[in-house]
N, C-alpha and C. Protein backbone atom coordinates (compact mmCIF):
# COMPACT_ATOMS: atom_id res chain seq x y z
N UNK A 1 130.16 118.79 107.58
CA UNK A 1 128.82 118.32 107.25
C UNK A 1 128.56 117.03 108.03
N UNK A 2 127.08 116.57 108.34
CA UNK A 2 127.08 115.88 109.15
C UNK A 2 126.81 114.30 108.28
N UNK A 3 127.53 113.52 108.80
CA UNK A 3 127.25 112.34 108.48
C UNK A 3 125.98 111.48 108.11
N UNK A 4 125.45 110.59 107.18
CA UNK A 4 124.41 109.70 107.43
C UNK A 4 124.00 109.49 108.45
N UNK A 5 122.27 109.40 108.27
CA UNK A 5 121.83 108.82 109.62
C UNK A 5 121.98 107.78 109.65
N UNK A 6 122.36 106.73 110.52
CA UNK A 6 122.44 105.24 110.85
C UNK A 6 121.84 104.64 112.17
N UNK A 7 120.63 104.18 112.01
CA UNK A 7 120.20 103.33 112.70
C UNK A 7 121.16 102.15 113.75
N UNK A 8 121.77 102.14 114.70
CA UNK A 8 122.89 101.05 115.09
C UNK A 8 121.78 99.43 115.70
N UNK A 9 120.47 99.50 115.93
CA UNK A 9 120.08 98.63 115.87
C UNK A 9 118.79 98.36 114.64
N UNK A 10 119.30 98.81 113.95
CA UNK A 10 118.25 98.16 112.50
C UNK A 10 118.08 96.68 112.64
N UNK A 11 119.38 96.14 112.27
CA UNK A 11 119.41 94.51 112.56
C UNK A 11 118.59 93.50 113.44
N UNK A 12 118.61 94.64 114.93
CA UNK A 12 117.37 94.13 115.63
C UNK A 12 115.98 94.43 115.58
N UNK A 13 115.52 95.47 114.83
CA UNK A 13 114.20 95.96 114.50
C UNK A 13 114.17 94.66 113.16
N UNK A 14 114.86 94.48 112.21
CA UNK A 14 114.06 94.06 110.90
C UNK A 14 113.96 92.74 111.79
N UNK A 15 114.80 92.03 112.80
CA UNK A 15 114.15 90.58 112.72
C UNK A 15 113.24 90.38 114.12
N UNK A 16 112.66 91.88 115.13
CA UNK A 16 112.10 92.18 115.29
C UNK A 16 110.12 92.52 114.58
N UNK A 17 110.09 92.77 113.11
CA UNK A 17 109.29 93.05 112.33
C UNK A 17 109.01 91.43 111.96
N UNK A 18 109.83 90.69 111.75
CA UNK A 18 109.99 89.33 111.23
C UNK A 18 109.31 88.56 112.17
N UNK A 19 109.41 88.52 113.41
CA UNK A 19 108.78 88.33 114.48
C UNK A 19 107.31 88.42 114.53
N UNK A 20 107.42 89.93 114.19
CA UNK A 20 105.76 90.11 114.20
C UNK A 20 104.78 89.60 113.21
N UNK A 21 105.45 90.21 111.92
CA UNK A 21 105.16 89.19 110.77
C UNK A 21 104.69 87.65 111.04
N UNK A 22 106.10 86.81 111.34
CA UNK A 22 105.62 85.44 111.37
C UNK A 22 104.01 85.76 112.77
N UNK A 23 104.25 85.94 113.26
CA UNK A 23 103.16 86.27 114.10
C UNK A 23 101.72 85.90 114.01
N UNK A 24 101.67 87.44 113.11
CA UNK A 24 100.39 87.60 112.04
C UNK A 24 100.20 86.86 111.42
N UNK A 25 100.75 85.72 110.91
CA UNK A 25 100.65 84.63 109.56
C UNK A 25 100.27 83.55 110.98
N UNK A 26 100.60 83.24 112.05
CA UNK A 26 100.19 82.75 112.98
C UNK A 26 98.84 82.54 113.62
N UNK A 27 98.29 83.99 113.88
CA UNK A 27 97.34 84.41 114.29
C UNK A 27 95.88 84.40 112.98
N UNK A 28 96.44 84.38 112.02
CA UNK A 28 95.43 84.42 110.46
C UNK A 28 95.22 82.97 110.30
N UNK A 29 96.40 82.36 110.49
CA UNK A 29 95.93 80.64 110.39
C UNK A 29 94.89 79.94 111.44
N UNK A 30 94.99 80.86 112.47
CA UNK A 30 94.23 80.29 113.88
C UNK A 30 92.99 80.68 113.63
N UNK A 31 93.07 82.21 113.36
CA UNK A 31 91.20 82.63 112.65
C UNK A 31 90.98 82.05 111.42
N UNK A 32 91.97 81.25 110.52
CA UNK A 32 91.09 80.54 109.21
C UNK A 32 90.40 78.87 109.75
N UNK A 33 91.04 78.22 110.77
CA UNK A 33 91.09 77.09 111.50
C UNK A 33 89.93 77.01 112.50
N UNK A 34 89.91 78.42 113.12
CA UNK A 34 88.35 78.56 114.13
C UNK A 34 87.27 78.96 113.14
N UNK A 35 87.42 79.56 111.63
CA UNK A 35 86.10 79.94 111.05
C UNK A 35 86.09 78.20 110.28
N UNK A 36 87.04 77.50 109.97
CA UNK A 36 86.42 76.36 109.55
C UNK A 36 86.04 75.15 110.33
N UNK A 37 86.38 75.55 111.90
CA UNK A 37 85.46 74.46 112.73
C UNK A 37 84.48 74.93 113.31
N UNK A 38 83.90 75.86 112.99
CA UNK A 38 82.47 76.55 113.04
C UNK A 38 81.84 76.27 111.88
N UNK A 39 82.25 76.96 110.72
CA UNK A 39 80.95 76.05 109.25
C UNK A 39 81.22 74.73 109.71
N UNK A 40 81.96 73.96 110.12
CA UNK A 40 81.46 72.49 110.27
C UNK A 40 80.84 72.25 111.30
N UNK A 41 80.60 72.77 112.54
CA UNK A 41 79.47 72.58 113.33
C UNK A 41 77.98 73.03 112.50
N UNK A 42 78.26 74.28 111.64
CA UNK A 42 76.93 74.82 111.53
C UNK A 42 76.24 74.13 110.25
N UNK A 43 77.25 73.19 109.80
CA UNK A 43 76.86 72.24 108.69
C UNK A 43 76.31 71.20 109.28
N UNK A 44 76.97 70.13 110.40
CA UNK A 44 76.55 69.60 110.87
C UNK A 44 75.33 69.77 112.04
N UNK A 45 74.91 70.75 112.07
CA UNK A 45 73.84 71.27 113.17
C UNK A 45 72.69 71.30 111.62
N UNK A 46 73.01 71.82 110.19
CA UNK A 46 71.95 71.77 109.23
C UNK A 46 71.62 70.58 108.91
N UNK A 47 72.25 69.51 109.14
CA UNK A 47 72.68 68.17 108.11
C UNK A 47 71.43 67.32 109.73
N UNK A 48 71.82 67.51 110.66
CA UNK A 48 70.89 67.28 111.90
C UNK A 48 69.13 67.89 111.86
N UNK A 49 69.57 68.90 111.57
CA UNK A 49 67.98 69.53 111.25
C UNK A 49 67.56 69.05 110.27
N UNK A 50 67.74 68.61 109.15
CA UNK A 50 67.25 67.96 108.08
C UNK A 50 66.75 66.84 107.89
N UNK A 51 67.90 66.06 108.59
CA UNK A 51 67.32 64.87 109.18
C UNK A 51 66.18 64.61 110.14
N UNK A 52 66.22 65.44 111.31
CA UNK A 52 65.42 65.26 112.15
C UNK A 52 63.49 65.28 111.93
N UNK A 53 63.59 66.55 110.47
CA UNK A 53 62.78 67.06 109.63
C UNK A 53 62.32 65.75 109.29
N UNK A 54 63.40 65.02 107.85
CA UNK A 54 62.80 63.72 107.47
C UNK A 54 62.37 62.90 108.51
N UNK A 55 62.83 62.72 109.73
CA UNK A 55 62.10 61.89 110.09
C UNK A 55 60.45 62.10 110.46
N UNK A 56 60.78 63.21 110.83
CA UNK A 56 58.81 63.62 111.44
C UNK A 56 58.31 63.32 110.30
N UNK A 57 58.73 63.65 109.16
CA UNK A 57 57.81 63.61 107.47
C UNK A 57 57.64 62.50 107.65
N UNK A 58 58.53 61.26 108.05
CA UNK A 58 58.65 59.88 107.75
C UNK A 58 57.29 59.13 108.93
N UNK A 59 57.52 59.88 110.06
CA UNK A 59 56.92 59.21 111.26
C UNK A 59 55.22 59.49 110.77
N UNK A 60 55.42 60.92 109.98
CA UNK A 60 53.44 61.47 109.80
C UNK A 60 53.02 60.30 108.59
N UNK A 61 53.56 59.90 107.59
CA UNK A 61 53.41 59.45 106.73
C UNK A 61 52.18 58.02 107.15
N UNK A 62 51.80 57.18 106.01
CA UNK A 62 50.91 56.20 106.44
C UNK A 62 51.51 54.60 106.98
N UNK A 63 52.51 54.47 105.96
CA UNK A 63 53.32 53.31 105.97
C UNK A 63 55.18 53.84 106.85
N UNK A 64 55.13 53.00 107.51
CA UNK A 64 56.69 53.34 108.59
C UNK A 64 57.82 52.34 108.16
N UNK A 65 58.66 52.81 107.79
CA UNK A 65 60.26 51.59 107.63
C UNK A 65 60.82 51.85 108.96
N UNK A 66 60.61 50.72 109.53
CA UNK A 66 61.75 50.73 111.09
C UNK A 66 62.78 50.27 110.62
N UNK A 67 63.14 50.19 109.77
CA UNK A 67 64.97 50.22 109.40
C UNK A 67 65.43 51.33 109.14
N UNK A 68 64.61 52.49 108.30
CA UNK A 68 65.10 53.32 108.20
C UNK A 68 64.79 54.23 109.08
N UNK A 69 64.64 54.10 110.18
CA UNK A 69 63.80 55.00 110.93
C UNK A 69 64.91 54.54 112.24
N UNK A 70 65.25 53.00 112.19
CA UNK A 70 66.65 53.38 113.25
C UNK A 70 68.09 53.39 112.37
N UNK A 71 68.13 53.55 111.26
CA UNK A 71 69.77 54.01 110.38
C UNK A 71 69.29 55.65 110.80
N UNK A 72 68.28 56.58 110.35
CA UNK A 72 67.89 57.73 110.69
C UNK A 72 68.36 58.00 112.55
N UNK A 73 67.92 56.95 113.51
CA UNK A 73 67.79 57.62 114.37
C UNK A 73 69.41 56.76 114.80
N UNK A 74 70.16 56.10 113.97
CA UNK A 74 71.90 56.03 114.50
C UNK A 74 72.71 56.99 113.93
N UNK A 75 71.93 57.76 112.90
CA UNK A 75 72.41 58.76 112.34
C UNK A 75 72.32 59.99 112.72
N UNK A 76 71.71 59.95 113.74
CA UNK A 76 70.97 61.31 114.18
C UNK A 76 72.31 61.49 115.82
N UNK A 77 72.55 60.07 116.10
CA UNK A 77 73.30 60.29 117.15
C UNK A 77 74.18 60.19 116.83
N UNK A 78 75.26 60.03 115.77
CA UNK A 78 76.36 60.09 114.70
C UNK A 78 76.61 61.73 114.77
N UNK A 79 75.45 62.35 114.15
CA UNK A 79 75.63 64.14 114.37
C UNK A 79 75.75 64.54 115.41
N UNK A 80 74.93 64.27 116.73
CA UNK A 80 75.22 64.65 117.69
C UNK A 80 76.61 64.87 118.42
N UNK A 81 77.12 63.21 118.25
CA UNK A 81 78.64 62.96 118.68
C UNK A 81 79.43 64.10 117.80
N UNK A 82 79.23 64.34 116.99
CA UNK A 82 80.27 64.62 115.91
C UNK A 82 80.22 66.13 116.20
N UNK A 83 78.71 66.63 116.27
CA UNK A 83 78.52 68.24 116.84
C UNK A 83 79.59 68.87 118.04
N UNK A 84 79.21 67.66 118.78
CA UNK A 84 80.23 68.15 120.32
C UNK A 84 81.26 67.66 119.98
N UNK A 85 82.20 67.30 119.54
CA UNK A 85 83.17 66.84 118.95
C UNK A 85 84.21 68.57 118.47
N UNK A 86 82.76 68.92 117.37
CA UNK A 86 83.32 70.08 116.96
C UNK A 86 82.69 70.75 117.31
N UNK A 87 81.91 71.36 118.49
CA UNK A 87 82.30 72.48 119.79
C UNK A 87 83.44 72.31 120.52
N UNK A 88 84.10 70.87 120.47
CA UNK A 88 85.17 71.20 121.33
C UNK A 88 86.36 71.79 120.49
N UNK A 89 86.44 71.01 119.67
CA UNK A 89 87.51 72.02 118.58
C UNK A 89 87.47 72.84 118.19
N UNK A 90 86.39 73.57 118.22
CA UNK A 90 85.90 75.08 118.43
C UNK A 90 86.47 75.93 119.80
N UNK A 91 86.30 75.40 120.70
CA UNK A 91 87.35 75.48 121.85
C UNK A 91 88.21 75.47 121.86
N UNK A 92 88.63 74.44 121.05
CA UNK A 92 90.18 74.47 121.22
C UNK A 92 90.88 75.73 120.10
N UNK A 93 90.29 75.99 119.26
CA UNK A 93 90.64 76.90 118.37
C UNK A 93 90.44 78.46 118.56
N UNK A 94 89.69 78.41 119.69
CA UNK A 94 89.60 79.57 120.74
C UNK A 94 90.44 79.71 121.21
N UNK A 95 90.71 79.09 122.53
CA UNK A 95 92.01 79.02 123.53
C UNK A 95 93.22 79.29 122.20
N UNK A 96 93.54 78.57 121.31
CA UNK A 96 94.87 79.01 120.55
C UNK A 96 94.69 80.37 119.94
N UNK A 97 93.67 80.32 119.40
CA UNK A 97 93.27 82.24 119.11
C UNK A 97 93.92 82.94 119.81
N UNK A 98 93.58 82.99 121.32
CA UNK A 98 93.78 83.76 122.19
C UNK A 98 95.03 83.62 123.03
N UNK A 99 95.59 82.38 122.69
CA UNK A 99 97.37 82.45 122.82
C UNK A 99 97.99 83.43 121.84
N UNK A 100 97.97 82.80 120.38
CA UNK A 100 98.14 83.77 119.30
C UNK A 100 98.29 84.93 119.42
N UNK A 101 96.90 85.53 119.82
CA UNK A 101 96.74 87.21 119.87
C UNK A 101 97.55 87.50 120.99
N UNK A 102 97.84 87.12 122.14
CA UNK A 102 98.38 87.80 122.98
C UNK A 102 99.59 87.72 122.85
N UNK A 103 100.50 86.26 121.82
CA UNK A 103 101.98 86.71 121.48
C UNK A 103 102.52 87.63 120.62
N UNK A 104 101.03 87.65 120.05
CA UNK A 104 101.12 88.61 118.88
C UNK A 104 101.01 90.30 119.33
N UNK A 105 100.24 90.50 120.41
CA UNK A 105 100.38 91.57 121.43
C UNK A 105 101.96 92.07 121.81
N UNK A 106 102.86 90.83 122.64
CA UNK A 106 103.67 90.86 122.73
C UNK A 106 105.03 91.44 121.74
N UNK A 107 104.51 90.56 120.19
CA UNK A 107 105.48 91.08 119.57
C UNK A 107 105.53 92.31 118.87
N UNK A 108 104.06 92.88 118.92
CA UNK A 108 103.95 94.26 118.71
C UNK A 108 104.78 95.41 119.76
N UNK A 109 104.80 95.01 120.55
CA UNK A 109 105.17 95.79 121.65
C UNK A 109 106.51 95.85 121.78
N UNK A 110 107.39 94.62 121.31
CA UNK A 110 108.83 94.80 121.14
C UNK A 110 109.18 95.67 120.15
N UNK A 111 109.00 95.34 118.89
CA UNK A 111 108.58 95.89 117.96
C UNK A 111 108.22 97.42 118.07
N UNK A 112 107.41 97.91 118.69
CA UNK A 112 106.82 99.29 118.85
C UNK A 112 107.93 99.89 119.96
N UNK A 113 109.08 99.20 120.32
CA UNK A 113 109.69 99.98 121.34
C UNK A 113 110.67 100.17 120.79
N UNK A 114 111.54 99.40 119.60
CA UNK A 114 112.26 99.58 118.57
C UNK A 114 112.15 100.42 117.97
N UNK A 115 110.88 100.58 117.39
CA UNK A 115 110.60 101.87 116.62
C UNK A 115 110.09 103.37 117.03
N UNK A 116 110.10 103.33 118.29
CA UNK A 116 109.82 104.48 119.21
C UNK A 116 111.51 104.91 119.62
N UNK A 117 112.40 103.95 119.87
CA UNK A 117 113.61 104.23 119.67
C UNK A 117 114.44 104.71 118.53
N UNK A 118 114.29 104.01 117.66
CA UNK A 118 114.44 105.03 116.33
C UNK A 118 114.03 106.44 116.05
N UNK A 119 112.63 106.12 116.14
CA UNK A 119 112.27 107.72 115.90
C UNK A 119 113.24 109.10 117.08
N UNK A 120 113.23 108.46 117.50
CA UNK A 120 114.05 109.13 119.31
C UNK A 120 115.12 109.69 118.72
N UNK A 121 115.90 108.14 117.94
CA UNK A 121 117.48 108.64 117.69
C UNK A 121 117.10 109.76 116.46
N UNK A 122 116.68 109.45 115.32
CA UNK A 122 116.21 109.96 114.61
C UNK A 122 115.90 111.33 114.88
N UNK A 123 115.19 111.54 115.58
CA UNK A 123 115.17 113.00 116.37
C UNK A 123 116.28 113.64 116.53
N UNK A 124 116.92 112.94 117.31
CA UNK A 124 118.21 113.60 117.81
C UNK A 124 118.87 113.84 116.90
N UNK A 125 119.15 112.76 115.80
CA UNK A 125 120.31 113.25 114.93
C UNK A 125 119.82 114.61 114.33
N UNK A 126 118.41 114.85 114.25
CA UNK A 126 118.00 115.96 112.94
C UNK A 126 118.44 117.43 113.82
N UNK A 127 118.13 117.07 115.18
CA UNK A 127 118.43 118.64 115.93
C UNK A 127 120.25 118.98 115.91
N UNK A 128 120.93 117.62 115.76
CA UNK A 128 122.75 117.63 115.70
C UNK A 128 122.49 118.37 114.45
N UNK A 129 122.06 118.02 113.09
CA UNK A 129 122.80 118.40 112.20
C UNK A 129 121.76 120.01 111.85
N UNK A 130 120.76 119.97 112.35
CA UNK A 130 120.15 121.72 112.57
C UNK A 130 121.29 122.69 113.66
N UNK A 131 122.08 121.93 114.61
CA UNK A 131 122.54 122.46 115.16
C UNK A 131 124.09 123.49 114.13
N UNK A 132 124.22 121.79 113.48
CA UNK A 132 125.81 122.00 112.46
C UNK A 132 125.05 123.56 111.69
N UNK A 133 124.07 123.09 111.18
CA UNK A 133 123.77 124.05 109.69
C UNK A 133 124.02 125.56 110.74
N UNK A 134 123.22 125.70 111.90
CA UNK A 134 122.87 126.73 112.45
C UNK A 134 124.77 127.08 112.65
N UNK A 135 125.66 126.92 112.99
CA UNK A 135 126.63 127.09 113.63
C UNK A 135 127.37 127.35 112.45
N UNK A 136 127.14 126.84 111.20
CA UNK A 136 127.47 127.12 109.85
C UNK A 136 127.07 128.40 109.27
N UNK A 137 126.11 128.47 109.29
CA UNK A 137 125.55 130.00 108.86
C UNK A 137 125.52 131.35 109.87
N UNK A 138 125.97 130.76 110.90
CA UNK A 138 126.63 131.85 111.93
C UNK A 138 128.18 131.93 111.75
N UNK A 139 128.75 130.88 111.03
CA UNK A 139 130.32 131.03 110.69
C UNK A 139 130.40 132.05 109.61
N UNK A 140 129.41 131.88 108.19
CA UNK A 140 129.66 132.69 107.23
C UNK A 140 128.80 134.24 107.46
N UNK A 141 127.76 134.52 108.35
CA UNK A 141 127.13 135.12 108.85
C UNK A 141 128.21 136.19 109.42
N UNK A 142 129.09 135.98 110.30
CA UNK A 142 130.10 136.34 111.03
C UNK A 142 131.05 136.73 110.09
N UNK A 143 131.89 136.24 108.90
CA UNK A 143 132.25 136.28 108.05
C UNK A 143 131.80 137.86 106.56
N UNK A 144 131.01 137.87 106.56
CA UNK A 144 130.19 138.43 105.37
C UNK A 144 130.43 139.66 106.57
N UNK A 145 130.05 139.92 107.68
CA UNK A 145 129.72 140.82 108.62
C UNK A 145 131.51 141.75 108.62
N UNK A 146 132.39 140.75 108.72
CA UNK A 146 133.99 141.04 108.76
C UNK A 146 134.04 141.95 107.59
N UNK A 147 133.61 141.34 106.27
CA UNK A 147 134.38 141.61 105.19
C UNK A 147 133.55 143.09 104.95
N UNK A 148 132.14 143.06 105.33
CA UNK A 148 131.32 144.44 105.09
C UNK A 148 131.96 145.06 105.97
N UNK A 149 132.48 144.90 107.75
CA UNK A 149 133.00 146.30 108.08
C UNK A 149 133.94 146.33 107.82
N UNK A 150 135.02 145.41 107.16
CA UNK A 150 136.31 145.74 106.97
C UNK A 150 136.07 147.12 105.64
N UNK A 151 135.09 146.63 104.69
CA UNK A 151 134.78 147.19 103.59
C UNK A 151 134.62 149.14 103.70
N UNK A 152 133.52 148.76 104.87
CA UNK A 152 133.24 149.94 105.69
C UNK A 152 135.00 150.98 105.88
N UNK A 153 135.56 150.43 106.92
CA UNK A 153 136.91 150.94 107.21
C UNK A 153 137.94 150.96 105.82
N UNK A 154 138.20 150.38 105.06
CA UNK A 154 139.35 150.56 103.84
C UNK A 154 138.55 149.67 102.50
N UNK A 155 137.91 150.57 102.17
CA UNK A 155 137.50 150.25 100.37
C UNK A 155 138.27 149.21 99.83
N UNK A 156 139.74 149.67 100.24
CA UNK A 156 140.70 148.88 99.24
C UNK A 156 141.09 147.67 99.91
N UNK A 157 140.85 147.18 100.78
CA UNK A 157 141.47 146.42 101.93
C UNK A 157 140.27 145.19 101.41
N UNK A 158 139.40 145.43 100.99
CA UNK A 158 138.43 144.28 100.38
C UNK A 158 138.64 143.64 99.76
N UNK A 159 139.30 144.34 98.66
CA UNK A 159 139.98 142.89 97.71
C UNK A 159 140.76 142.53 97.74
N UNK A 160 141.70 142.89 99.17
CA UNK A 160 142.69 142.10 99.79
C UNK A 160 141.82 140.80 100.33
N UNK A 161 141.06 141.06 101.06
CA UNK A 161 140.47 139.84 101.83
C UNK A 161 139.69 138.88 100.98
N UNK A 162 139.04 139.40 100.07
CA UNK A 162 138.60 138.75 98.88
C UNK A 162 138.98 137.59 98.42
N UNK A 163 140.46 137.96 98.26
CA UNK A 163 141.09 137.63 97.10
C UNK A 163 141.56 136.26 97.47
């Protein structure tokens, strides 16, 4: 009978998978990091529009505060700075995205050659031990065939062999 199947590089597939894994936990932190320096541009792009709003309300109005009208307009270039600030870290959280994904490409692919190897061996072993069974049931096949023509030739000679 044929032995267990055994994988001889499992060891390198599971820390292979581990690989990919840490990976993915890699690549999820980089897309939680680029979706939160985007709501903060698009907060700070609302927080700018709002302002910019109050001021026209402020400028139509009858009576004008030029104090608050330049804290408004140092504030207005406060957002600005701060906008491009975070487009660039938006950038930058791009470019690492796209490091990410492509190591993460990478470790799929080790990974997927591991397990394309397995399945391989895996294969093979199932046709060895279809081979055993087949070569087995041609042993007793061969067998059963003896004892019927022996049966055939001497009735009595059967439960000699039988026995």
């Amino acid at each position: 009978m044929a032995k267990r199947f055994r994988f001889k590089l499992e060891a390198v597939y599971q820390l292979r998978r581990r690989e990919r894994d840490a990976q993915r936990r890699k690549v999820a932190e980089a897309v939680r990091a680029l979706i939160a320096a985007e709501r903060r541009v698009e907060s700070l792009t609302d927080s700018l529009r709002a302002t910019v709003s109050a001021g026209r309300n402020m400028q139509s109005s009858v009576s004008l505060d030029v104090g608050f009208l330049r804290s408004q307009r140092f504030h207005q270039s406060w957002l600005h700075g701060a906008i491009l600030e975070s487009n660039a870290e938006v950038t930058r959280h791009e470019k690492k995205l796209d490091a990410q994904r492509e190591a993460l490409g990478r470790a799929n692919a080790r990974c997927k050659s591991i397990e394309k190897l397995k399945e391989r061996r895996w294969r093979r072993y199932c046709r060895e031990v279809k081979r055993e069974e087949n070569a087995l049931f041609d042993e007793i096949a061969v067998q059963r065939f003896q004892i019927a023509h022996a049966a055939d030739q001497a009735p009595h000679a059967v439960e000699a062999i039988i026995a």
